[in-house]
C-alpha atoms as a PDB file:
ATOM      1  CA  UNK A   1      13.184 -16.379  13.487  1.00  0.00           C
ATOM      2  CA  UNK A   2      12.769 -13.066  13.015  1.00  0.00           C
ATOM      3  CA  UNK A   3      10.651 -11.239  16.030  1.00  0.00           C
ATOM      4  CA  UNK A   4       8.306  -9.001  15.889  1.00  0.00           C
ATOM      5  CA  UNK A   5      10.655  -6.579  17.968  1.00  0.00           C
ATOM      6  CA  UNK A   6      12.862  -6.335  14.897  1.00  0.00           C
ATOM      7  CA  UNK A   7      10.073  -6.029  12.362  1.00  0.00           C
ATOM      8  CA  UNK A   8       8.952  -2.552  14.114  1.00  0.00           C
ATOM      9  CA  UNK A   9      13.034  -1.932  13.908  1.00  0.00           C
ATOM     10  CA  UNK A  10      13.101  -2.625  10.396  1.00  0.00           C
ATOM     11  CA  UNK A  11       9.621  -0.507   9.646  1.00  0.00           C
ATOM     12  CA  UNK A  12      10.783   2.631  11.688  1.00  0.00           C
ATOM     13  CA  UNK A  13      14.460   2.568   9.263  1.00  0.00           C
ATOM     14  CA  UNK A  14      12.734   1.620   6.234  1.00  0.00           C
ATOM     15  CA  UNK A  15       9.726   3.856   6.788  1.00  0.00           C
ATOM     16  CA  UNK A  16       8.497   5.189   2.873  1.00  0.00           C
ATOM     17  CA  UNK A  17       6.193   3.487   0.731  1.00  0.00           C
ATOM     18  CA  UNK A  18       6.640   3.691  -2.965  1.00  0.00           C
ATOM     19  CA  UNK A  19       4.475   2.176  -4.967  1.00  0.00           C
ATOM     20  CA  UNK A  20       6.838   1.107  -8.578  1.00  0.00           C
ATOM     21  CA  UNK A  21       4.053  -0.090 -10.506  1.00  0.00           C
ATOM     22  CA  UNK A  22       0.420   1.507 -11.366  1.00  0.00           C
ATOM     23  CA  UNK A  23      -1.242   2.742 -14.330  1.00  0.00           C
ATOM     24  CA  UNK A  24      -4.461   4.883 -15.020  1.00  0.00           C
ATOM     25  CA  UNK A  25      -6.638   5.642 -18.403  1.00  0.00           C
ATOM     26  CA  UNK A  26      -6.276   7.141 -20.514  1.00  0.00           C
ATOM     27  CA  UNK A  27      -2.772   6.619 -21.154  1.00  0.00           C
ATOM     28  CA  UNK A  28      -3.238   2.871 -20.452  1.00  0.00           C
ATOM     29  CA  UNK A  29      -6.542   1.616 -21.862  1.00  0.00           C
ATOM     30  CA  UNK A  30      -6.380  -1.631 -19.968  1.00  0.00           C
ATOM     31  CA  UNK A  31      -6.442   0.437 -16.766  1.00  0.00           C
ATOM     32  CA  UNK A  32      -9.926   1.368 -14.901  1.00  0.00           C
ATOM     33  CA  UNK A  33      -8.857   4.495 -13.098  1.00  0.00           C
ATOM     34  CA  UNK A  34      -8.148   8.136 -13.791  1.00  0.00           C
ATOM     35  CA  UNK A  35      -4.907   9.719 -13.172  1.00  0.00           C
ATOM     36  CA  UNK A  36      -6.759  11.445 -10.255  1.00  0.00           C
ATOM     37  CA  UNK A  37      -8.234   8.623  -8.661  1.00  0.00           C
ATOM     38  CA  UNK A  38      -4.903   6.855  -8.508  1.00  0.00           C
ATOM     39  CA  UNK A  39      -3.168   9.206  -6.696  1.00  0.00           C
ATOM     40  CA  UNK A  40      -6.291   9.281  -4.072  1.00  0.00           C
ATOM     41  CA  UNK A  41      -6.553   5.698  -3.918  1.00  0.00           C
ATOM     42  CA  UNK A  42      -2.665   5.692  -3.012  1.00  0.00           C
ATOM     43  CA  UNK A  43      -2.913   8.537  -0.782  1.00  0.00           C
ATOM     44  CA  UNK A  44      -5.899   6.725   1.508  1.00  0.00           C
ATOM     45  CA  UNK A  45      -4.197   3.694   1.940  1.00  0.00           C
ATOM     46  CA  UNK A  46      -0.830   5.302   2.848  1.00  0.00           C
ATOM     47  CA  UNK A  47       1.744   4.964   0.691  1.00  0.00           C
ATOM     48  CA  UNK A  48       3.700   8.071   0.624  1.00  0.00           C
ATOM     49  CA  UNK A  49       5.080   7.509  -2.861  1.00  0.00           C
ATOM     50  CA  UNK A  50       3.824   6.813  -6.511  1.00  0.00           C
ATOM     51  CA  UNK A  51       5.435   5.364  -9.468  1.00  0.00           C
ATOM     52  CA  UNK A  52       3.245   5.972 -12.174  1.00  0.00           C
ATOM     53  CA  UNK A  53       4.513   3.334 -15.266  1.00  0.00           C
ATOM     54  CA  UNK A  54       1.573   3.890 -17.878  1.00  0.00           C
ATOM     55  CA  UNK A  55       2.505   1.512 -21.134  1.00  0.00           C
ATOM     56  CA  UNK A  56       4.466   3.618 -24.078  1.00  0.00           C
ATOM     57  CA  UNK A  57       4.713   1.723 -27.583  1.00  0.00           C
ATOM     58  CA  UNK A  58       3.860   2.119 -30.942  1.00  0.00           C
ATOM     59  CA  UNK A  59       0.416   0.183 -31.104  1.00  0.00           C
ATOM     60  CA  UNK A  60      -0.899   2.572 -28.897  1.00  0.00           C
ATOM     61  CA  UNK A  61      -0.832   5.504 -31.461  1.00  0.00           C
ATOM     62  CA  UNK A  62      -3.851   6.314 -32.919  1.00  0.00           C
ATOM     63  CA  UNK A  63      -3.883   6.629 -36.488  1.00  0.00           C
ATOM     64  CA  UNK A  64      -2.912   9.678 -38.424  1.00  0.00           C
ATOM     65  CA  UNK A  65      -1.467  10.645 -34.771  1.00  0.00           C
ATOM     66  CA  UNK A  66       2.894  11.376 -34.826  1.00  0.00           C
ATOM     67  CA  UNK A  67       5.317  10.777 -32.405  1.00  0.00           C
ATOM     68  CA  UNK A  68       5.555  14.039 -30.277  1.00  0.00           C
ATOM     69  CA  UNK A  69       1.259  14.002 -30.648  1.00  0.00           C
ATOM     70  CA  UNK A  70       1.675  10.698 -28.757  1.00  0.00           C
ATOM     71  CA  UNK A  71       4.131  11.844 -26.457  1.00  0.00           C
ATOM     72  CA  UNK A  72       2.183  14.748 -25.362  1.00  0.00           C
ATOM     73  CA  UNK A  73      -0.923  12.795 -25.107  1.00  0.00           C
ATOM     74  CA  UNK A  74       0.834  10.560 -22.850  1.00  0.00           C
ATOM     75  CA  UNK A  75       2.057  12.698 -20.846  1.00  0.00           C
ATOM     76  CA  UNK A  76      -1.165  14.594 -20.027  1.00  0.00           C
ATOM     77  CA  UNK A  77      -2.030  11.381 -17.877  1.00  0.00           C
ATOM     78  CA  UNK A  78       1.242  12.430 -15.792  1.00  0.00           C
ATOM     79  CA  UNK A  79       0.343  15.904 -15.394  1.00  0.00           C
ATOM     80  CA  UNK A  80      -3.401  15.707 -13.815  1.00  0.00           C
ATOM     81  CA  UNK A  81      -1.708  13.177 -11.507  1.00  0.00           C
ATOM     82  CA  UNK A  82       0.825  15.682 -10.452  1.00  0.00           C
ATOM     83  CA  UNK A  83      -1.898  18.559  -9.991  1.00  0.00           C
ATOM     84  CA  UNK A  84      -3.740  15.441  -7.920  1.00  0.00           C
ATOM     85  CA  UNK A  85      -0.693  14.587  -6.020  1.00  0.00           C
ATOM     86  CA  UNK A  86       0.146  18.073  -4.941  1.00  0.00           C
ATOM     87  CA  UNK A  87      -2.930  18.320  -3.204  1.00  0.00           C
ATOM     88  CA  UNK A  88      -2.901  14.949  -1.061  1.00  0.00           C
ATOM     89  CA  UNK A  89       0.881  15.500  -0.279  1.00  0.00           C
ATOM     90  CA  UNK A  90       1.914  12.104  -1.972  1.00  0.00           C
ATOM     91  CA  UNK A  91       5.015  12.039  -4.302  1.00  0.00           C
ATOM     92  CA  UNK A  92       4.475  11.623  -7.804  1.00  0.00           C
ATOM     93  CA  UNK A  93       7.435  10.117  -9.344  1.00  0.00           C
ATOM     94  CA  UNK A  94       7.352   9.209 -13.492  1.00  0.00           C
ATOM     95  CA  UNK A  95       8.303   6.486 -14.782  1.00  0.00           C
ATOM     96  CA  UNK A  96       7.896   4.140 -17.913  1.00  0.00           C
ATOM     97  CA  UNK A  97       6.156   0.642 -19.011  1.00  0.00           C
ATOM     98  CA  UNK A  98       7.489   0.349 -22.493  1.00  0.00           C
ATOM     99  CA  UNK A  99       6.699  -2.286 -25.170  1.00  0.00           C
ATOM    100  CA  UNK A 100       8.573  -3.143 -28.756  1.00  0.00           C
ATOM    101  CA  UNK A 101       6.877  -4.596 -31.498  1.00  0.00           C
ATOM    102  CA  UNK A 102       9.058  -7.983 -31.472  1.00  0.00           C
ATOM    103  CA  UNK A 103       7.421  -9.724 -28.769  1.00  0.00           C
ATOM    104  CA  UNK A 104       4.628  -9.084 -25.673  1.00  0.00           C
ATOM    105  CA  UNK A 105       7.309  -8.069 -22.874  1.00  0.00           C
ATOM    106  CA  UNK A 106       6.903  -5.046 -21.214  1.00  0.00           C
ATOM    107  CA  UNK A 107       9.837  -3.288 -19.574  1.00  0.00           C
ATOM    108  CA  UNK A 108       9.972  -0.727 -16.383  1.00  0.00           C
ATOM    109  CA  UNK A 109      11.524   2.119 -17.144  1.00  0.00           C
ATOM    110  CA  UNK A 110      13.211   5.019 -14.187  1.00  0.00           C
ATOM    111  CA  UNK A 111      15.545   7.072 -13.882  1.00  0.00           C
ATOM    112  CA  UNK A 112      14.195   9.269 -17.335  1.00  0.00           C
ATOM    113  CA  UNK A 113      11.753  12.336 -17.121  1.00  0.00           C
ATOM    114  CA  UNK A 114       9.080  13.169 -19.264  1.00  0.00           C
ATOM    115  CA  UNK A 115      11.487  15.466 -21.505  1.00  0.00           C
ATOM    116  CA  UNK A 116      13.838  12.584 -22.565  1.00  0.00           C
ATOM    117  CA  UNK A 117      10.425  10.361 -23.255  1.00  0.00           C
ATOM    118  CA  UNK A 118      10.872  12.442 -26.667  1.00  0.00           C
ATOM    119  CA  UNK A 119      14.198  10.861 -27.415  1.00  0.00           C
ATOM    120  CA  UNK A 120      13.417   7.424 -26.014  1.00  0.00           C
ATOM    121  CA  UNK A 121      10.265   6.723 -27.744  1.00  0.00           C
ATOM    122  CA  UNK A 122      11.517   6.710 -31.368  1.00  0.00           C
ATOM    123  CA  UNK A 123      14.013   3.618 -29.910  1.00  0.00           C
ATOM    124  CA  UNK A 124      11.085   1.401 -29.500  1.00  0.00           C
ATOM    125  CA  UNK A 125       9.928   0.835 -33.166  1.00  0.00           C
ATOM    126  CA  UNK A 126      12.118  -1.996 -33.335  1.00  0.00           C
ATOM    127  CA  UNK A 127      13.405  -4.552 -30.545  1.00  0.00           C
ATOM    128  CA  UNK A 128      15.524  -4.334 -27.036  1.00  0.00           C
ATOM    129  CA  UNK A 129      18.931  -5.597 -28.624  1.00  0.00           C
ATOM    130  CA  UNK A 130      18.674  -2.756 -31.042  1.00  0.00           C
ATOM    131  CA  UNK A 131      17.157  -0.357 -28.536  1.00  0.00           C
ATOM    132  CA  UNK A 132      20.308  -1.498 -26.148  1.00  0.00           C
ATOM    133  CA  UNK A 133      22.843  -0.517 -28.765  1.00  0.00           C
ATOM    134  CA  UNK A 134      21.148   2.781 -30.225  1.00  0.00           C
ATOM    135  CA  UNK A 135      19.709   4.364 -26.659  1.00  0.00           C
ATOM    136  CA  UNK A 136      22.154   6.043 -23.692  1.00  0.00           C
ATOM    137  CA  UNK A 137      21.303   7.287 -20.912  1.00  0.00           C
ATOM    138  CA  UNK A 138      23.530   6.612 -17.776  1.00  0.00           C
ATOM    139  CA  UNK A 139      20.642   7.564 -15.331  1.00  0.00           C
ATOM    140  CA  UNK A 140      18.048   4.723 -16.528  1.00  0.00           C
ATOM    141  CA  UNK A 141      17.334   1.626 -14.684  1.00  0.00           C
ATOM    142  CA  UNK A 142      15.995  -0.586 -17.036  1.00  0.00           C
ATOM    143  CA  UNK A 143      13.983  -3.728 -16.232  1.00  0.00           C
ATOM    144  CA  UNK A 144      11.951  -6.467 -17.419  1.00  0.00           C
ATOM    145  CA  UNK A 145       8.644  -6.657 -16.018  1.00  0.00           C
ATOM    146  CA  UNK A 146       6.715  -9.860 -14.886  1.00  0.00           C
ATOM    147  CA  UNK A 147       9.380 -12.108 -16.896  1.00  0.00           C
ATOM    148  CA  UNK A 148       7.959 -14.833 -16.309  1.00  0.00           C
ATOM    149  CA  UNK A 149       4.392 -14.003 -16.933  1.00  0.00           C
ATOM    150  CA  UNK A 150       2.581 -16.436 -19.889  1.00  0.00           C
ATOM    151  CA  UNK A 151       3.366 -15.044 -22.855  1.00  0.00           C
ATOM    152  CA  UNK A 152       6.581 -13.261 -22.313  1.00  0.00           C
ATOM    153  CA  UNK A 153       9.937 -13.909 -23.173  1.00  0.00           C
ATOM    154  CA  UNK A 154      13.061 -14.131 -20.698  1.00  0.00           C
ATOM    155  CA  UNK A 155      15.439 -11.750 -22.374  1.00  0.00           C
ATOM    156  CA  UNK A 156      19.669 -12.076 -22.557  1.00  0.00           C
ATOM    157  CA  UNK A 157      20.257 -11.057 -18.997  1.00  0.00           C
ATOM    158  CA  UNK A 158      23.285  -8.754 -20.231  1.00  0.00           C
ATOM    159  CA  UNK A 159      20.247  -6.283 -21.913  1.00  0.00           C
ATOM    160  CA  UNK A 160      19.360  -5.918 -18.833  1.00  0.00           C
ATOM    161  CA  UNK A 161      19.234  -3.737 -15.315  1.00  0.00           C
ATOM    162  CA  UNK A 162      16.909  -5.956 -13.484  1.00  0.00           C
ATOM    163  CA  UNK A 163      14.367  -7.763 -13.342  1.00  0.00           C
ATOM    164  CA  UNK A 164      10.260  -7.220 -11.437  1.00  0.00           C
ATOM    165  CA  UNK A 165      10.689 -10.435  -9.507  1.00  0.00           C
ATOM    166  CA  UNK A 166       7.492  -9.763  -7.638  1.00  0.00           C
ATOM    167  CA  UNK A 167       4.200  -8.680  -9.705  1.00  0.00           C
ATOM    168  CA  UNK A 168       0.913  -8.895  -7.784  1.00  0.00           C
ATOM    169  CA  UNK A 169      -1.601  -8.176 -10.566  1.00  0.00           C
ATOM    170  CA  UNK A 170      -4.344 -11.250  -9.320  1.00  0.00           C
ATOM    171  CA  UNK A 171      -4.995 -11.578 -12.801  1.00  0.00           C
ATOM    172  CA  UNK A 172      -2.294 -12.759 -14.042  1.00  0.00           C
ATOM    173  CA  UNK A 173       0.444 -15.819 -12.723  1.00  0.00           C
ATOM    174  CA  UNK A 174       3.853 -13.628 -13.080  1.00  0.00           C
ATOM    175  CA  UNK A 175       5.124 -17.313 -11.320  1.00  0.00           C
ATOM    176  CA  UNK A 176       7.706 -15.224  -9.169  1.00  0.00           C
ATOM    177  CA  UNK A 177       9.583 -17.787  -7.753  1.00  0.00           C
ATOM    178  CA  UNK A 178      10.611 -18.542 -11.328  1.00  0.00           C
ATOM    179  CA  UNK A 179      11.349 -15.112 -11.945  1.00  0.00           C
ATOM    180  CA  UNK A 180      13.565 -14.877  -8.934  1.00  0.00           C
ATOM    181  CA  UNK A 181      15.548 -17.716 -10.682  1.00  0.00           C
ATOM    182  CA  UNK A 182      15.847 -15.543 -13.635  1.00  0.00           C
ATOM    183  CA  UNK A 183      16.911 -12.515 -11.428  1.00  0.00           C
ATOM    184  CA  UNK A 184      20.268 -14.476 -10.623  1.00  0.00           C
ATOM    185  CA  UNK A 185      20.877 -14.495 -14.256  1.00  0.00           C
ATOM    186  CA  UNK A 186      20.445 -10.916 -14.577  1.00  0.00           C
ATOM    187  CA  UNK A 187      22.160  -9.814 -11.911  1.00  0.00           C
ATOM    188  CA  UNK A 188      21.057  -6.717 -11.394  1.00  0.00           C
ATOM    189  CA  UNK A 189      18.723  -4.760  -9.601  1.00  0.00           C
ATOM    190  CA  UNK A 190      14.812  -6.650  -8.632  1.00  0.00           C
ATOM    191  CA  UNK A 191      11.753  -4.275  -7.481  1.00  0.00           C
ATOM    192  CA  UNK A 192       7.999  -5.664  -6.390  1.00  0.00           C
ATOM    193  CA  UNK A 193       5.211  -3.449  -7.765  1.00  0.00           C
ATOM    194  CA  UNK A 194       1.061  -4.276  -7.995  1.00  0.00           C
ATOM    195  CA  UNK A 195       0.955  -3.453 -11.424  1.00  0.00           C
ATOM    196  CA  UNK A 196      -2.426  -1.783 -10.741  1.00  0.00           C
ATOM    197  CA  UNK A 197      -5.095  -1.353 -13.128  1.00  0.00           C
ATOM    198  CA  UNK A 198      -8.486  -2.358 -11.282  1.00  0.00           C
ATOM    199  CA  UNK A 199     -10.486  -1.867  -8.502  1.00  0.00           C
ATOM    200  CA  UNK A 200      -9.621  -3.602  -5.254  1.00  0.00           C
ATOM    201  CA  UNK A 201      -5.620  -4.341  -6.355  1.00  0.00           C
ATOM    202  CA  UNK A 202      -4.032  -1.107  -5.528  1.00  0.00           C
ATOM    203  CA  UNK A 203      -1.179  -1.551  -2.587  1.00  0.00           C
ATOM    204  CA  UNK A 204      -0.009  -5.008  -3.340  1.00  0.00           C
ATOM    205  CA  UNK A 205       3.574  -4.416  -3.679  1.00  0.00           C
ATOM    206  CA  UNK A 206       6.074  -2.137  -4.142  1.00  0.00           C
ATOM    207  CA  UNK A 207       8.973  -1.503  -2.069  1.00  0.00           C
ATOM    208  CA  UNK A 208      10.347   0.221   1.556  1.00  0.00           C
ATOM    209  CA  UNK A 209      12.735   2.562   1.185  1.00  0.00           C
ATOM    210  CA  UNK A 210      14.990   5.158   4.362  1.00  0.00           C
ATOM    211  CA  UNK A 211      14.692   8.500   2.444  1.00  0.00           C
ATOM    212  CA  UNK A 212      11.947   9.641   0.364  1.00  0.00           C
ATOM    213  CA  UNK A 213      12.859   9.948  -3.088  1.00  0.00           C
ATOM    214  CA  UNK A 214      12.058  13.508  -5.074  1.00  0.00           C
ATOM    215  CA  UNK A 215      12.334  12.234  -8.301  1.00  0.00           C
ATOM    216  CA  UNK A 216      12.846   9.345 -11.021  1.00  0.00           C
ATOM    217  CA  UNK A 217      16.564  10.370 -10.588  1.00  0.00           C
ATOM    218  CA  UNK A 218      16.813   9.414  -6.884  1.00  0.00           C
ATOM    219  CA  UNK A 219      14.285   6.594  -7.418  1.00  0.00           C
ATOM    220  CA  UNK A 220      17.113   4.854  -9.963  1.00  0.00           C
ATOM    221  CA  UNK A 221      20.135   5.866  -7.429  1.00  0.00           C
ATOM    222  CA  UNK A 222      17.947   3.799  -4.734  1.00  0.00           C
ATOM    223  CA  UNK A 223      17.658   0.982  -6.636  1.00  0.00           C
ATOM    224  CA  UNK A 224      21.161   1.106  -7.899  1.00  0.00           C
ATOM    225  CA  UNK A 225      22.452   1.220  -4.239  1.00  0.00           C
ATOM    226  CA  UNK A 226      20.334  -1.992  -3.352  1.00  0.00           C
ATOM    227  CA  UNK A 227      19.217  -0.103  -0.044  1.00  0.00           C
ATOM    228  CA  UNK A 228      15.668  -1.004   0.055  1.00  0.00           C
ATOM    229  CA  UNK A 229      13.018  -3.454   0.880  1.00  0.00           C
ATOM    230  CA  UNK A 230      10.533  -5.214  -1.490  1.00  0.00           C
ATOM    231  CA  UNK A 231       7.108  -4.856  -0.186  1.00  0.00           C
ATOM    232  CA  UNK A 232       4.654  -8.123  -0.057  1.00  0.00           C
ATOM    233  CA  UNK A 233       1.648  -7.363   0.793  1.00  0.00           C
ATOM    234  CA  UNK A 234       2.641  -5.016   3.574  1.00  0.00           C
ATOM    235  CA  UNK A 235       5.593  -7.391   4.664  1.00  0.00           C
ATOM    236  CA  UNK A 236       8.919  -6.333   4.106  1.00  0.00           C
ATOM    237  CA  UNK A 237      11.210  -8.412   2.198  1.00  0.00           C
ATOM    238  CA  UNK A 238      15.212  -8.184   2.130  1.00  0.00           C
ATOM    239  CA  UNK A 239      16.045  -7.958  -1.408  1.00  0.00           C
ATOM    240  CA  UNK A 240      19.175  -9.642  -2.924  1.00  0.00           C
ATOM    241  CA  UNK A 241      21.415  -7.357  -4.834  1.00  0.00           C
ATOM    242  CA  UNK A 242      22.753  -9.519  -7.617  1.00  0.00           C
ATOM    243  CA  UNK A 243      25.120  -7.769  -9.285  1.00  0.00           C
ATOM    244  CA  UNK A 244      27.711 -10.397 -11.015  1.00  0.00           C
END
């Protein structure tokens, strides 16, 4: 059994907290909080990292609104966050929870900036197979949130990066011990996040990591090195790096 002893060990190694899943409004509707308040609520409860992962897909678009309108609309979310962020001292890193119009899955997105959001959004009018063979980009991680969640489909593993074996959103049953299962199938790389959208769910999940990362470049190299620690609730949980 694991002591207590070798928790603190584990803490003082694996000492940042990123948070890889939270969203505000306006970018996501379905969220209750600002881009501003976000980054405070993360920044009083400690974490010293935030992945912000606001949805991107086409029945967000407002009518008569285009692409790059969309784009830059979504982005503006991102930017008051980073204006918030550099004034609490938390890291702001960008990332992506993108949707195609073929089913209800949503998929985490890092390891791409705000500039090559331009080039990836046009990808998503149709499905992930055809997103998969049209899209490249070497730096992305690409993974299928909550897989397991009602309503969402398990995809062909080889589409793939990873899988969000651990989603804490209370309203929903993302049934992660299933997902886990699915994980092996993958065989890639699994992250926790909250999936935050309302009050009294921020700091759920997310994961441990030793260095601090700048960007969504060294967020991705992280995860693709499988040096990290899922985060449960504030316990720390050895992840299984599954490549095949």
């Amino acid at each position: 059994m694991i002591s207590v002893k070798d928790l603190e060990s584990l803490f003082k190694e694996y000492k940042y907290k990123i948070e890889m899943h939270c969203h505000s409004n306006p970018a996501s509707p379905c969220a209750d909080f600002s881009p501003e308040e976000v980054v405070n609520i993360y920044s009083e409860i400690g974490y010293d990292a935030i992945v912000l992962t606001n949805h991107l897909n086409y029945g967000l678009m407002k009518d008569g609104e285009s692409e790059e309108e969309y784009v830059d609309r979504y982005m503006e979310d991102y930017c008051r966050a980073a204006e918030a962020a550099g004034k609490t001292g938390i890291t702001l890193i960008y990332g992506i929870e993108a949707r195609f119009p073929e089913n209800s899955n949503d998929y985490l997105v890092y390891g791409v900036d705000g500039k090559e959001t331009r080039n990836l959004f046009p990808n998503l009018k149709t499905g992930l197979s055809d997103f998969r063979k049209k899209y490249r980009n070497d730096r992305m991680v690409f993974i299928q949130a909550h897989p397991c969640r009602h309503g969402c489909l398990r995809m062909e593993p080889s589409l793939l990066d990873g899988a969000e074996v651990i989603n804490l959103h209370p309203h929903h049953n993302s049934m992660p011990g299933f997902a886990a299962k699915y994980a092996e199938e993958v065989g890639g790389i699994i992250v926790s996040g909250s999936d935050f959208h309302h009050p009294g769910t921020a700091g759920l999940g997310g994961i441990y990591t030793k260095t601090l990362p700048e960007d969504t470049f060294e967020l991705a190299e992280i995860l693709r090195s499988g040096d990290y620690l899922l985060n449960l609730g504030g316990l720390p949980v050895v992840p299984r790096y599954m490549h095949k």
